[in-house]
Structure formats: structure tokens, C-alpha cells
Protein backbone atom coordinates (compact mmCIF):
# COMPACT_ATOMS: atom_id res chain seq x y z
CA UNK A 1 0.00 0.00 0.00
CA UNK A 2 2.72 2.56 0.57
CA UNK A 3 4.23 2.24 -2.82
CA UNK A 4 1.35 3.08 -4.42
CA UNK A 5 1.92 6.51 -6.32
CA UNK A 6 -0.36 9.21 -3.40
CA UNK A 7 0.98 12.05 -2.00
CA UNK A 8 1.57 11.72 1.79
CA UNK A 9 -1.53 12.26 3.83
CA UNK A 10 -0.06 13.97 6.51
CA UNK A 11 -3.07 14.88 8.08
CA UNK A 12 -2.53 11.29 9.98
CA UNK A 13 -2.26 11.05 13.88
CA UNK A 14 0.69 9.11 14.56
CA UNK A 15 -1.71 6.72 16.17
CA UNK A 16 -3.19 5.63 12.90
CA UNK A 17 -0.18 5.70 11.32
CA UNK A 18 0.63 2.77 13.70
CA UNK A 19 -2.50 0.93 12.82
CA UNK A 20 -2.48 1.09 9.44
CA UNK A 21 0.94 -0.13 9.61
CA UNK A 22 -0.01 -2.96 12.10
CA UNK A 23 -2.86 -3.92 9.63
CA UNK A 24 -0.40 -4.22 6.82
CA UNK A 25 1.81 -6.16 8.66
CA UNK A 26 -0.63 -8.80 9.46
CA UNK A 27 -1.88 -9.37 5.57
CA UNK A 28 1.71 -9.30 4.63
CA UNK A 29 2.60 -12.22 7.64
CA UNK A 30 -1.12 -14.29 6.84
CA UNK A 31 -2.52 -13.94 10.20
CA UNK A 32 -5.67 -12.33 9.05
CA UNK A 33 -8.42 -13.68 6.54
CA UNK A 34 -9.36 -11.09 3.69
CA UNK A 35 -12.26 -11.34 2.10
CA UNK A 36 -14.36 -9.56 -0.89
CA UNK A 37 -16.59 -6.86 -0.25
CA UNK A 38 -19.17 -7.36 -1.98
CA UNK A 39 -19.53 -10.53 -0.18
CA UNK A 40 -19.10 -8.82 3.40
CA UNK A 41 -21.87 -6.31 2.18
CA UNK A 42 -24.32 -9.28 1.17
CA UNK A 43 -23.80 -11.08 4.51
CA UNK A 44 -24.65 -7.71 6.07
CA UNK A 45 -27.59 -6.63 3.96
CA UNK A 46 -28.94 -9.80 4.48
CA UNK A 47 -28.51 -9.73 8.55
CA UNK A 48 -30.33 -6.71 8.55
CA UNK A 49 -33.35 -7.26 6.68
């Protein structure tokens, strides 16, 4: 994500900085499970009604 070609965003608290990098850390090491979103949004539309 950070090589992607976007001007800083330095309107990030260093806080969320960590977090984001945390986040990327754990898709790049395979301890989370990503899924698709349009799947996520299904599961949720169809929880709600």
C-alpha cells in the first residue's frame, strides 16, 4: 500500500499511522483472513433485513 503513487496524507495522527501499519503487517505475515466486499456487504444486507 505505501508504494502506491499518493501524496503523503499527513493529516494522519501518529496513532493511525501505527495501525495502518499494524494492519499491513498482518496481511503481509497471513494472520488475518481477507475477504471480498461485496460478499461482506451481502452477509450484512442480508442480517439486517
Amino acid at each position: 500500500m505505501e508504494s502506491f503513487d499518493a501524496p503523503a496524507d499527513n493529516d494522519l495522527s501518529p496513532a493511525w499511522r501505527e495501525e495502518i501499519q499494524k494492519r499491513c503487517r498482518e496481511i503481509d505475515e497471513g494472520l488475518v483472513e481477507l475477504r471480498d466486499a461485496d460478499d461482506v456487504f451481502i452477509k450484512a444486507y442480508r442480517a439486517i433485513f
